[in-house]
PDB file of N, CA and C in Angstrom:
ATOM      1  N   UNK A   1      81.647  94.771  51.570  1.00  0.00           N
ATOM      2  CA  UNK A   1      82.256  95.259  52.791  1.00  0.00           C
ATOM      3  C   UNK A   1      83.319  96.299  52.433  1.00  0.00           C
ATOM      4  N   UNK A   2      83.573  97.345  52.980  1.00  0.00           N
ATOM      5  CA  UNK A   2      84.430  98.677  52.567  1.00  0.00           C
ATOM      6  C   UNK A   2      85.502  98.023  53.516  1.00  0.00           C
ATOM      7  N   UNK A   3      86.745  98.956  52.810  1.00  0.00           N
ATOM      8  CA  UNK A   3      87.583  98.630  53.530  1.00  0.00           C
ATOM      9  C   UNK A   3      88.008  99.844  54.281  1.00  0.00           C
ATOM     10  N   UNK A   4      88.298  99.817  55.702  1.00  0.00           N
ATOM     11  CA  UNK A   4      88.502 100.283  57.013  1.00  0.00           C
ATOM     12  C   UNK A   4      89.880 101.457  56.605  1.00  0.00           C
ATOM     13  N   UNK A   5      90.464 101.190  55.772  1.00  0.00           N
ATOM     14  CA  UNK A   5      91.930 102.073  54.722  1.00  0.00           C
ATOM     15  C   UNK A   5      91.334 102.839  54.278  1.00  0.00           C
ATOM     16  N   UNK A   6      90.577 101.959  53.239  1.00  0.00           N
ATOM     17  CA  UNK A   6      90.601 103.280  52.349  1.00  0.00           C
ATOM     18  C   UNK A   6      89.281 103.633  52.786  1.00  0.00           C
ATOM     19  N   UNK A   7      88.254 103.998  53.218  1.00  0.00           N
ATOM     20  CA  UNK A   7      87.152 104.820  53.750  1.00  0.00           C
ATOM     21  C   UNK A   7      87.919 105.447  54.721  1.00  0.00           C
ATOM     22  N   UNK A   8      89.235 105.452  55.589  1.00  0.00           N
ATOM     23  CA  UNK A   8      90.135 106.627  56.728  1.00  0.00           C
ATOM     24  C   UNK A   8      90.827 107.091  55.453  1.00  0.00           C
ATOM     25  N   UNK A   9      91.465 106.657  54.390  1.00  0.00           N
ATOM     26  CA  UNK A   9      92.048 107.284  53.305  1.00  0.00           C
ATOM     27  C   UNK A   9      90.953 109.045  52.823  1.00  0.00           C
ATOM     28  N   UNK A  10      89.873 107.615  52.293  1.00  0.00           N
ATOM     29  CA  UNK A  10      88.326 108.872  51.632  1.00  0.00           C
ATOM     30  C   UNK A  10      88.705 110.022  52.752  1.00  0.00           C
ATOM     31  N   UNK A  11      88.488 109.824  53.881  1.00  0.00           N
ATOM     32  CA  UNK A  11      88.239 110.859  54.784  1.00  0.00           C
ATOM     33  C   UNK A  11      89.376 111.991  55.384  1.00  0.00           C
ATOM     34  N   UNK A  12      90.355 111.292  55.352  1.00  0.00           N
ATOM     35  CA  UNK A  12      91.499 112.532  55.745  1.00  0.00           C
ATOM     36  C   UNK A  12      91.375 112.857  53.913  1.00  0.00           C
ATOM     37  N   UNK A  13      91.468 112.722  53.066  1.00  0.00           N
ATOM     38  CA  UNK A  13      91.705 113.615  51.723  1.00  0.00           C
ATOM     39  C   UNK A  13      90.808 114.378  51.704  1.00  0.00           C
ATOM     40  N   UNK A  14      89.446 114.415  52.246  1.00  0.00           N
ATOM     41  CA  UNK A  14      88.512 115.275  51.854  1.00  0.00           C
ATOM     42  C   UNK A  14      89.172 116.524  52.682  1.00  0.00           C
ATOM     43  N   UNK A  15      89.742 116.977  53.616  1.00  0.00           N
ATOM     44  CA  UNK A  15      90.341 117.586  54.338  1.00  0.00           C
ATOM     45  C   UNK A  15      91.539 118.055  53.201  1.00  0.00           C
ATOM     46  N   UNK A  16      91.303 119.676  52.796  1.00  0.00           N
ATOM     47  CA  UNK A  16      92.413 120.257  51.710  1.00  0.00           C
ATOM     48  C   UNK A  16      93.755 120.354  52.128  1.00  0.00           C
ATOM     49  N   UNK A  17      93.798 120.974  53.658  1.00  0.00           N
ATOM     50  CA  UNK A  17      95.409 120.639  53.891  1.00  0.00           C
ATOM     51  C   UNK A  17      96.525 119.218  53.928  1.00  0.00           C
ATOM     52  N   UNK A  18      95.485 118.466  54.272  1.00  0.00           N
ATOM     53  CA  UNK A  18      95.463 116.802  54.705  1.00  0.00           C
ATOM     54  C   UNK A  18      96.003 116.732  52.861  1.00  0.00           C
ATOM     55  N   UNK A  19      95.269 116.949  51.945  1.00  0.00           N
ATOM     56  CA  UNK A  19      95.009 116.072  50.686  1.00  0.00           C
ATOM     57  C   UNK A  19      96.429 117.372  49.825  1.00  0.00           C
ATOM     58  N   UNK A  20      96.969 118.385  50.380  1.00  0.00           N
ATOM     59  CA  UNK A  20      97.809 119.411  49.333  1.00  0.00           C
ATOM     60  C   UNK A  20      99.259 118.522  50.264  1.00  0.00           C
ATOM     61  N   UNK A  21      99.049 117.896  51.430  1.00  0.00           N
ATOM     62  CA  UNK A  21     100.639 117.116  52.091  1.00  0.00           C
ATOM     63  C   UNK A  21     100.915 116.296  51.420  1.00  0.00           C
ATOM     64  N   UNK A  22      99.663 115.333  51.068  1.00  0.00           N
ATOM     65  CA  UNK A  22      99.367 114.021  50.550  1.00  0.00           C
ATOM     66  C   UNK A  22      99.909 113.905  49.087  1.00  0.00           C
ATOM     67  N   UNK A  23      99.412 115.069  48.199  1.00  0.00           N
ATOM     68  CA  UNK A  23      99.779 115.185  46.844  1.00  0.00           C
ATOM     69  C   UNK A  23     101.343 115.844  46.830  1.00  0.00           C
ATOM     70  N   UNK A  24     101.990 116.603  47.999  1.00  0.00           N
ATOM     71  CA  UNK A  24     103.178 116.972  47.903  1.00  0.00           C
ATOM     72  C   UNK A  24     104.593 115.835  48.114  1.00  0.00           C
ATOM     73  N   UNK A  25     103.817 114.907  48.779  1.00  0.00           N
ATOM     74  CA  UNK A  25     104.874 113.913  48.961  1.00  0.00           C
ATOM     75  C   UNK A  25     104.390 112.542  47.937  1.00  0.00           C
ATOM     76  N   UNK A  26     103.484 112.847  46.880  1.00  0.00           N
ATOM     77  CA  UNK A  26     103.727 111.673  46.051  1.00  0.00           C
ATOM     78  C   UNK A  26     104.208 111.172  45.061  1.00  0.00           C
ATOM     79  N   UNK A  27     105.631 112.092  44.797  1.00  0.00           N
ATOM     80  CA  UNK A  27     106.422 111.621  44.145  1.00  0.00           C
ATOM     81  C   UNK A  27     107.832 110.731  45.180  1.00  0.00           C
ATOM     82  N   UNK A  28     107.367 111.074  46.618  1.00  0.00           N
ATOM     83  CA  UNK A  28     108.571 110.454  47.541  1.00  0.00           C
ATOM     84  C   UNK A  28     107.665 109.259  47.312  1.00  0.00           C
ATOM     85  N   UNK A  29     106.815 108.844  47.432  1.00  0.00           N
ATOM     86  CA  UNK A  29     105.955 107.714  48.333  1.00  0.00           C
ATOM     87  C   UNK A  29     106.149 106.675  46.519  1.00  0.00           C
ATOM     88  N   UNK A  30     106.050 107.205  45.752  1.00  0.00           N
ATOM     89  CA  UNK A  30     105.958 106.474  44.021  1.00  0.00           C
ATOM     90  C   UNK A  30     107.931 106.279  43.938  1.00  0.00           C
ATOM     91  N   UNK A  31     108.761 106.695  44.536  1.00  0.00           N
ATOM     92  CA  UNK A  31     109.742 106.448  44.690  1.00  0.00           C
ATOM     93  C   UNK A  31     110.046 105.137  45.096  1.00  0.00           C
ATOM     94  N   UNK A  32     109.510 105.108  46.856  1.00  0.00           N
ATOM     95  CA  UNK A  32     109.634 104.273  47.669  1.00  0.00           C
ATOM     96  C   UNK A  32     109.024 102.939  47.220  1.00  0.00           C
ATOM     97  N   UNK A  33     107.728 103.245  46.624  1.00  0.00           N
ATOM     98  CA  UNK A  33     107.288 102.274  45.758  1.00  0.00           C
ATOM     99  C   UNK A  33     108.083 101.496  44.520  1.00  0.00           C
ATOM    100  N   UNK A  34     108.658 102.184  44.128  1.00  0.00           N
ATOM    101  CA  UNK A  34     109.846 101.320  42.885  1.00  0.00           C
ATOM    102  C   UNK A  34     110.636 100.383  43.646  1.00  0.00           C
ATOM    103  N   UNK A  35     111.218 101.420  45.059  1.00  0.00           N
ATOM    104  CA  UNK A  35     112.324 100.233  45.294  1.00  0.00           C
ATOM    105  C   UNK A  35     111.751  98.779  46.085  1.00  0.00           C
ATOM    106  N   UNK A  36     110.531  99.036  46.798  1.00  0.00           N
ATOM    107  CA  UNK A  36     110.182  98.114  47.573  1.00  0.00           C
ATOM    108  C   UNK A  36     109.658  97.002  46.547  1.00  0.00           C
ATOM    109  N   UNK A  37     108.731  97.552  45.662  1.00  0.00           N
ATOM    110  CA  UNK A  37     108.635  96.460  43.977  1.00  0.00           C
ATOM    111  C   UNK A  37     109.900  95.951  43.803  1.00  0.00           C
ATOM    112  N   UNK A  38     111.173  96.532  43.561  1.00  0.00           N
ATOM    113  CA  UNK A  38     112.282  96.167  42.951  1.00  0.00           C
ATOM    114  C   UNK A  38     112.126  94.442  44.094  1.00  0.00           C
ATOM    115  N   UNK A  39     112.653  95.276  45.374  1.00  0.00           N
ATOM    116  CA  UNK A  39     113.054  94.362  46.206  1.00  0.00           C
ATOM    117  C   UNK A  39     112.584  93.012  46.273  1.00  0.00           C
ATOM    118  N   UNK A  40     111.238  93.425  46.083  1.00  0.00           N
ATOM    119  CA  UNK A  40     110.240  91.914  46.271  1.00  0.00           C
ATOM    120  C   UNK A  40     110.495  90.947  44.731  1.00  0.00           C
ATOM    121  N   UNK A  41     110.804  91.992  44.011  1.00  0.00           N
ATOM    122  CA  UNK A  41     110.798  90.913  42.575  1.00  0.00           C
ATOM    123  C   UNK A  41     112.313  90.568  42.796  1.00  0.00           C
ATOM    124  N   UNK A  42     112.897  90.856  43.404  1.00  0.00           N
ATOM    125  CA  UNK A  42     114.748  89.915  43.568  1.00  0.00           C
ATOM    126  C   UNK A  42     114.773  88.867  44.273  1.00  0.00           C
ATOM    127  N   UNK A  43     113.538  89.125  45.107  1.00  0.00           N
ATOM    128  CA  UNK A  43     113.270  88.287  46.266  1.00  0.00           C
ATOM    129  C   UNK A  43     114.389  88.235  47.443  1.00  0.00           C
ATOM    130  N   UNK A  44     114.734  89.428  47.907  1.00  0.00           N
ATOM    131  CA  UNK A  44     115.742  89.425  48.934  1.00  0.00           C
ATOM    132  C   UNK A  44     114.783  89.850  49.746  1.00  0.00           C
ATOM    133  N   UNK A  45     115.270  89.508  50.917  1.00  0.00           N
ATOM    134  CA  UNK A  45     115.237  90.376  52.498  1.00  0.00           C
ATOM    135  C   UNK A  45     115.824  91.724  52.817  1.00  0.00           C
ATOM    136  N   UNK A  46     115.507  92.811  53.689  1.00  0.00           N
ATOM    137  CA  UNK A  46     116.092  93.819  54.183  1.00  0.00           C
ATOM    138  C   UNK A  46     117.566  93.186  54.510  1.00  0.00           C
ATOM    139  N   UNK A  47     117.410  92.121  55.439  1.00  0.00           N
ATOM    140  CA  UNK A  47     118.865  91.598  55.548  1.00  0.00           C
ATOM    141  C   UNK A  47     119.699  91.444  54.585  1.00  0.00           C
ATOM    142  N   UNK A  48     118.991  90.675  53.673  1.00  0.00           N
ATOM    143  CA  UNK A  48     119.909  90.263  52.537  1.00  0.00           C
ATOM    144  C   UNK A  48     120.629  91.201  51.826  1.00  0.00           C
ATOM    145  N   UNK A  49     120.023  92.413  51.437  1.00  0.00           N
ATOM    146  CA  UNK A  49     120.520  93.340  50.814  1.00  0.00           C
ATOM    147  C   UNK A  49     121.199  94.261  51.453  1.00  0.00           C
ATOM    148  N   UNK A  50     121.170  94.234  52.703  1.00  0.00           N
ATOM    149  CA  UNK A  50     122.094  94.939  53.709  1.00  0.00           C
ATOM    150  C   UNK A  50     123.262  94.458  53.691  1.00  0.00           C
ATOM    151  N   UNK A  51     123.088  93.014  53.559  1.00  0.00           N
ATOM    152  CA  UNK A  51     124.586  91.867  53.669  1.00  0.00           C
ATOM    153  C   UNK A  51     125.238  92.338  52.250  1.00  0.00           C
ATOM    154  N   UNK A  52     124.562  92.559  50.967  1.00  0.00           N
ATOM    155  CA  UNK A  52     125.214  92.954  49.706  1.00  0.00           C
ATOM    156  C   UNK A  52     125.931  93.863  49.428  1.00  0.00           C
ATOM    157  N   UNK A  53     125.543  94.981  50.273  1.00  0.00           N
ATOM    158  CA  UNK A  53     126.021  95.886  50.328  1.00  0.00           C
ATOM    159  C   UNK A  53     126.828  96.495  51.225  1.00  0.00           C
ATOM    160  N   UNK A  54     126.720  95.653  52.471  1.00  0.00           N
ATOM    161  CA  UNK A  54     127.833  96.499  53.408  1.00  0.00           C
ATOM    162  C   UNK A  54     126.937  97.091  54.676  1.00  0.00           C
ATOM    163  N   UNK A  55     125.974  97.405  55.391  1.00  0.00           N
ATOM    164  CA  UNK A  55     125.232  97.869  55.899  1.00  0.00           C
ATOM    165  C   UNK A  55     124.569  96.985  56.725  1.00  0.00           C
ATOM    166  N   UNK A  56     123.578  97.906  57.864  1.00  0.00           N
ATOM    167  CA  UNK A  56     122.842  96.891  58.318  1.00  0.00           C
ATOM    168  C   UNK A  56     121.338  97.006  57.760  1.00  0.00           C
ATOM    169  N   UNK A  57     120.696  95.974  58.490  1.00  0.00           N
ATOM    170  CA  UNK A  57     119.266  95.375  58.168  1.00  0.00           C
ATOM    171  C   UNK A  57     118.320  97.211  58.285  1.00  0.00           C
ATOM    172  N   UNK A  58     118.906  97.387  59.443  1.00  0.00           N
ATOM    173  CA  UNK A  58     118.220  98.835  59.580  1.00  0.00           C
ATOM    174  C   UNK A  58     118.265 100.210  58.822  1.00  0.00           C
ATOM    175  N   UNK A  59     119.264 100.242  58.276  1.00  0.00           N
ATOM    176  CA  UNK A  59     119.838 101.634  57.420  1.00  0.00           C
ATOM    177  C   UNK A  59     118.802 100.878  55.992  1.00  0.00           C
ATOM    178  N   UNK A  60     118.720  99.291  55.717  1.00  0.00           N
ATOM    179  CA  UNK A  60     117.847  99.420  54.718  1.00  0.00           C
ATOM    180  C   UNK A  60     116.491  99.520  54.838  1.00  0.00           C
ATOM    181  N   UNK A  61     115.782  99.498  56.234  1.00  0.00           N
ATOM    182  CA  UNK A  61     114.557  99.895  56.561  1.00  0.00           C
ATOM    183  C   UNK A  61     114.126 101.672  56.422  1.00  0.00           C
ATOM    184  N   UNK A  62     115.362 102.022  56.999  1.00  0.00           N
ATOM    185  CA  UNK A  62     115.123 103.306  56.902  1.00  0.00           C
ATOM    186  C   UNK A  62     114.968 103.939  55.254  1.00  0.00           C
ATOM    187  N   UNK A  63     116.154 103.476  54.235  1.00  0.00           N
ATOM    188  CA  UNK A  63     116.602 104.099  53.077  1.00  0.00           C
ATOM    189  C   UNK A  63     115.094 103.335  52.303  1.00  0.00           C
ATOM    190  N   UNK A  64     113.911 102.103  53.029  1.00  0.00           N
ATOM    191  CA  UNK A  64     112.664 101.805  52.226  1.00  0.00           C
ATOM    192  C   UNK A  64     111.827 102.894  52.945  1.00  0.00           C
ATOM    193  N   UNK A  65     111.806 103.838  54.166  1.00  0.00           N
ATOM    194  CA  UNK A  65     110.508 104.461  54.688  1.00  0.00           C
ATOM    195  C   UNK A  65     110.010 105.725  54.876  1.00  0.00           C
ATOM    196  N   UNK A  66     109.218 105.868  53.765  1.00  0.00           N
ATOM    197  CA  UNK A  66     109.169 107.288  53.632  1.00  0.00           C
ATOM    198  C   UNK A  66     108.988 108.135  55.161  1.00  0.00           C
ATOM    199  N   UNK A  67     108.879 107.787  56.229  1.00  0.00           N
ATOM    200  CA  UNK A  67     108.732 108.476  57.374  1.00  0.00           C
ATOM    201  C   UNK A  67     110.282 108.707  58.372  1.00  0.00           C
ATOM    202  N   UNK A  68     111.121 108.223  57.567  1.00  0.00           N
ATOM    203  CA  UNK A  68     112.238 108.961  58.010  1.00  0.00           C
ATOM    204  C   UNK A  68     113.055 109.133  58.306  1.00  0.00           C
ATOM    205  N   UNK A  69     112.592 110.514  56.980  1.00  0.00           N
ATOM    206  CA  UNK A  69     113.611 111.678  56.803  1.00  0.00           C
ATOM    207  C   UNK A  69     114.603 112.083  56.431  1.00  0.00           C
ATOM    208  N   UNK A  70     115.190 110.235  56.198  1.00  0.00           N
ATOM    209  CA  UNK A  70     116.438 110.267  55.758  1.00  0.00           C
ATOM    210  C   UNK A  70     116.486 110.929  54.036  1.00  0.00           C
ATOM    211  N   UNK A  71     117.803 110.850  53.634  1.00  0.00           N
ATOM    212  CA  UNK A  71     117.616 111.672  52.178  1.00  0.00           C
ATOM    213  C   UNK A  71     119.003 110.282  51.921  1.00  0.00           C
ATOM    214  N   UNK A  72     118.723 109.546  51.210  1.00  0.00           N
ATOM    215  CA  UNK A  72     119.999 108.500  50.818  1.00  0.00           C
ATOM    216  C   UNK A  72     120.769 109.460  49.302  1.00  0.00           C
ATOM    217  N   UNK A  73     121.676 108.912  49.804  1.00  0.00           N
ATOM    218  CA  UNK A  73     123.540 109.850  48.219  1.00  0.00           C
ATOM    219  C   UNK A  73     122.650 108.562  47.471  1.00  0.00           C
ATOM    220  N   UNK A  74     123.562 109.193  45.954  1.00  0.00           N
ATOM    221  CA  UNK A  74     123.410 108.724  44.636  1.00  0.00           C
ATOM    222  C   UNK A  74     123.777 107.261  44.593  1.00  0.00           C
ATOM    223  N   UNK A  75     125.124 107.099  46.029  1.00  0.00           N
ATOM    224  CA  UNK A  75     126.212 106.320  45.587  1.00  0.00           C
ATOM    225  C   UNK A  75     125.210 104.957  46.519  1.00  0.00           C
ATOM    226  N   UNK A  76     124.584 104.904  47.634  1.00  0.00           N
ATOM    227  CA  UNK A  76     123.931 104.239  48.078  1.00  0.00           C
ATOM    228  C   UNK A  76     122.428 103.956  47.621  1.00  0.00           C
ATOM    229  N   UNK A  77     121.970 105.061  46.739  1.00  0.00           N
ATOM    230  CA  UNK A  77     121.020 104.079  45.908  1.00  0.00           C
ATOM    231  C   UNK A  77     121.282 103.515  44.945  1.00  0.00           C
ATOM    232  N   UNK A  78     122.490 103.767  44.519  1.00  0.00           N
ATOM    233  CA  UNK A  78     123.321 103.073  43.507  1.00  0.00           C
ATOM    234  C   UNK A  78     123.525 101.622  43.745  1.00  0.00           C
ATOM    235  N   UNK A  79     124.701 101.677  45.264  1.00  0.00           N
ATOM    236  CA  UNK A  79     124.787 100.103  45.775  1.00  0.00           C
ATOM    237  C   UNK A  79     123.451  99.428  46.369  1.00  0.00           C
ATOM    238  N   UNK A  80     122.299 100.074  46.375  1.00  0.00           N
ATOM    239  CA  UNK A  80     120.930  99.277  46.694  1.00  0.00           C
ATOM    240  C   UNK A  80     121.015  98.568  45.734  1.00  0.00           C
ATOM    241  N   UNK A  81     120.109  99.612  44.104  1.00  0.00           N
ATOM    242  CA  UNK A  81     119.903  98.937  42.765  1.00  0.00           C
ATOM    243  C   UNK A  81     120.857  97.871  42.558  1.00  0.00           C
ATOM    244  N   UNK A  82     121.847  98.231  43.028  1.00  0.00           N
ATOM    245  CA  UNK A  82     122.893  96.819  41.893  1.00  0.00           C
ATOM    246  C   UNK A  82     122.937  95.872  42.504  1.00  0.00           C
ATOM    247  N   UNK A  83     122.629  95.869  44.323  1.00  0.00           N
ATOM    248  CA  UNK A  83     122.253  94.567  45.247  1.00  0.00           C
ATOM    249  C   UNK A  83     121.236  93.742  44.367  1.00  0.00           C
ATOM    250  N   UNK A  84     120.282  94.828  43.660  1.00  0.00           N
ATOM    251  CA  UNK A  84     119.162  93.757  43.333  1.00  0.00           C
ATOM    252  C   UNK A  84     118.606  93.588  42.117  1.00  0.00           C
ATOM    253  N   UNK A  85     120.093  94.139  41.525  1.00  0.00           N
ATOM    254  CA  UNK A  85     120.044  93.700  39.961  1.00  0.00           C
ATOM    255  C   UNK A  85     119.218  95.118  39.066  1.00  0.00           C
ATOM    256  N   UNK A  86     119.052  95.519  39.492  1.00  0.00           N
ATOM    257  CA  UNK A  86     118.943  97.191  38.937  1.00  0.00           C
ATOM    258  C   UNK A  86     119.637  97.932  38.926  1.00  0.00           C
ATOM    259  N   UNK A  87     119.587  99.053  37.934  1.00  0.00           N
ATOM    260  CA  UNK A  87     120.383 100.664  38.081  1.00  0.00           C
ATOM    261  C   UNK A  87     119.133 101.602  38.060  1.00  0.00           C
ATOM    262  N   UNK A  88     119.938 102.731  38.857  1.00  0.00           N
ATOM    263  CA  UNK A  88     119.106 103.808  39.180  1.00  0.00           C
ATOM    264  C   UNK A  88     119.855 104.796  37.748  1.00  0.00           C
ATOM    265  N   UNK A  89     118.437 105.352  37.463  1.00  0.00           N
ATOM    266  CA  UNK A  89     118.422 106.428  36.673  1.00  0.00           C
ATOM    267  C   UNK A  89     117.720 107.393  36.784  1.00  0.00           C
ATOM    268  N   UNK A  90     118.161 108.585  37.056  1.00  0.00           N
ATOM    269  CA  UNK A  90     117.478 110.006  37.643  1.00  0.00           C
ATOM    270  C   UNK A  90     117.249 111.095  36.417  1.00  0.00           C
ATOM    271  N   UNK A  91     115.898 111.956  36.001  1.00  0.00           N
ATOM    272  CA  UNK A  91     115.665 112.187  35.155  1.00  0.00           C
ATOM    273  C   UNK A  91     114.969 113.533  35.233  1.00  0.00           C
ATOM    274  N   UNK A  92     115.242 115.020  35.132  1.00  0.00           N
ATOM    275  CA  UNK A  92     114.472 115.455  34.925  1.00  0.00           C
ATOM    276  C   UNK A  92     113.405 115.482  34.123  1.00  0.00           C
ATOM    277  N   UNK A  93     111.910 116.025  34.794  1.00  0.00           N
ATOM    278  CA  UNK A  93     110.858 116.014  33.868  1.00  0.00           C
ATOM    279  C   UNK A  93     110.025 117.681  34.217  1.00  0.00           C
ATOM    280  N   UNK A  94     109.978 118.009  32.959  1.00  0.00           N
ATOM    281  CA  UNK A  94     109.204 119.373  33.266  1.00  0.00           C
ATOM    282  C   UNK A  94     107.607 119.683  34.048  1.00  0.00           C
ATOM    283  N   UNK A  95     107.981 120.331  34.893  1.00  0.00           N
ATOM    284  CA  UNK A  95     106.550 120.433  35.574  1.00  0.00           C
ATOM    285  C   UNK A  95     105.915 121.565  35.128  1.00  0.00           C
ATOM    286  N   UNK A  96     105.058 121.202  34.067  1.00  0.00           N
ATOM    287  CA  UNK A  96     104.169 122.689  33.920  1.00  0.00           C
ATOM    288  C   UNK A  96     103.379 123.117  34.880  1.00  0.00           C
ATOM    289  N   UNK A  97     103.190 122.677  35.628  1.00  0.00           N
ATOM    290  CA  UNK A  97     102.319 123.927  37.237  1.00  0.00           C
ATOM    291  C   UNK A  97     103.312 124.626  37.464  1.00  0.00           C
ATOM    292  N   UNK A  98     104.699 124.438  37.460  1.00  0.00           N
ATOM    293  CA  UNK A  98     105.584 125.433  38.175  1.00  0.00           C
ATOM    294  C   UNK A  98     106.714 126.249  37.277  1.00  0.00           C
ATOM    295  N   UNK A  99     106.242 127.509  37.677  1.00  0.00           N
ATOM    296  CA  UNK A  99     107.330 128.742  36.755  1.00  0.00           C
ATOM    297  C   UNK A  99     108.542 128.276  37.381  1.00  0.00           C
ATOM    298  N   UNK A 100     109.597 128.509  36.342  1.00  0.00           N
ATOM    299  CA  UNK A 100     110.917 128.330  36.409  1.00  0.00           C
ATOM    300  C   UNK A 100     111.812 128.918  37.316  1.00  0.00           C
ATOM    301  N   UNK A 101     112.497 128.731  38.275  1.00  0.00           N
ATOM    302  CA  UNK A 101     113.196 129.646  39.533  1.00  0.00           C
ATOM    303  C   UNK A 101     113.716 130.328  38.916  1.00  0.00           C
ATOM    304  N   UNK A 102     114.306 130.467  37.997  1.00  0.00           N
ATOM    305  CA  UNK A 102     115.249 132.029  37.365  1.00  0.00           C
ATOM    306  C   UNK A 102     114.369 132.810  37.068  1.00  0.00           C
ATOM    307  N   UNK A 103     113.504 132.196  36.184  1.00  0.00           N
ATOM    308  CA  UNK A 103     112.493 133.563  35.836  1.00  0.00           C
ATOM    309  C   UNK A 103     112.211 134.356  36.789  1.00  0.00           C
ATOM    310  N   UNK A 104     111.103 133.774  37.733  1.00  0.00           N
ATOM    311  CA  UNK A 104     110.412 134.239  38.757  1.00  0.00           C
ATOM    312  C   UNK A 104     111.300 135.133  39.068  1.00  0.00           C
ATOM    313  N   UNK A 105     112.393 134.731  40.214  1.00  0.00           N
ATOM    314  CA  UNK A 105     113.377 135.300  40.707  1.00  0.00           C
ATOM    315  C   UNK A 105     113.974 136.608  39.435  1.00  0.00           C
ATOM    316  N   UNK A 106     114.126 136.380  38.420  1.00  0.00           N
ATOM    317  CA  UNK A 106     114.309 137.494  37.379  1.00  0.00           C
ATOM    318  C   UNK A 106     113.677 138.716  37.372  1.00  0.00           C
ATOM    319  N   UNK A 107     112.354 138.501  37.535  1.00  0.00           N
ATOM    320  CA  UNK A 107     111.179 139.186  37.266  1.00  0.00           C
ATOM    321  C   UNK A 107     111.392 139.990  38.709  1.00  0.00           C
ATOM    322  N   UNK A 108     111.399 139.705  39.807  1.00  0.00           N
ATOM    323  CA  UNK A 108     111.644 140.208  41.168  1.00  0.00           C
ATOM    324  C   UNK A 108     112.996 141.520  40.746  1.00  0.00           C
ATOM    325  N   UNK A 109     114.036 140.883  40.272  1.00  0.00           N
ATOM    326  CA  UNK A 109     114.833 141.762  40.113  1.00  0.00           C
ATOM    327  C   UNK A 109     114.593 142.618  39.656  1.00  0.00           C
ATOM    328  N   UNK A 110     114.034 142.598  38.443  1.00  0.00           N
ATOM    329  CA  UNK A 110     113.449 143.726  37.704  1.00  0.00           C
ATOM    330  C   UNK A 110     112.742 145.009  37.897  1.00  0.00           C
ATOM    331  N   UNK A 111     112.059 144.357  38.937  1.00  0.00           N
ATOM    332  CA  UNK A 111     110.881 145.544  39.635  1.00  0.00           C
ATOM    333  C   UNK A 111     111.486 146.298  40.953  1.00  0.00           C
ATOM    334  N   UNK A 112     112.628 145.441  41.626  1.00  0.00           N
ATOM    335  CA  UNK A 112     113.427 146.152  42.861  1.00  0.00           C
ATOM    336  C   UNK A 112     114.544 147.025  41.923  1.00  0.00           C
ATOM    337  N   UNK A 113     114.908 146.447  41.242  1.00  0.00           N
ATOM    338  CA  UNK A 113     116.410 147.130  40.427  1.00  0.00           C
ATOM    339  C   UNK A 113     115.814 148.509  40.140  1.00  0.00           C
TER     340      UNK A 113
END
């Protein structure tokens, strides 16, 4: 028996604009995924960790859903992680698909100058 997800999954990706949104937001969605893993292995509630930190049940629904929009500070994913026994550590990593903004932007100068 297929499942009813992922055969509507199969089908909006075959769709290129559908599948270039999909791949643009999956480093938000592999984000959201750490903390909601985190959460479940502490075994707290949205409540609970709202109560840890100072907040309500809702600001931690929002700061788990990638739909929105919100953008959470350093200092509140900070007091999430340490609600639940983690630290956050932020890391650049080089993306070889993408030329470097100075360059590019360099190269522009060059040819207007």
């Amino acid at each position: 028996m297929t499942n009813p997800l992922k055969a509507f999954k199969a089908r909006a990706l075959s769709n290129p604009d559908v599948r270039r949104e999909y791949e643009q937001l999956a480093d938000e969605f592999a984000f959201i995924d750490e903390i909601l893993k985190a959460r479940a292995e502490s075994g707290l509630s949205q409540a609970e960790v709202a109560r840890r930190i100072g907040t309500t049940q809702s600001a931690i629904a929002r700061l788990e859903s990638p739909s929105s929009g919100h953008s959470p500070s350093m200092q509140t994913l900070q007091r999430y992680a340490s609600a639940l026994g983690y630290k956050v550590q932020v890391r650049l990593v080089k993306d070889s698909a993408a030329a470097p903004y100075g360059k590019k932007n360099r190269s522009r100068v060059l040819r207007t100058g």
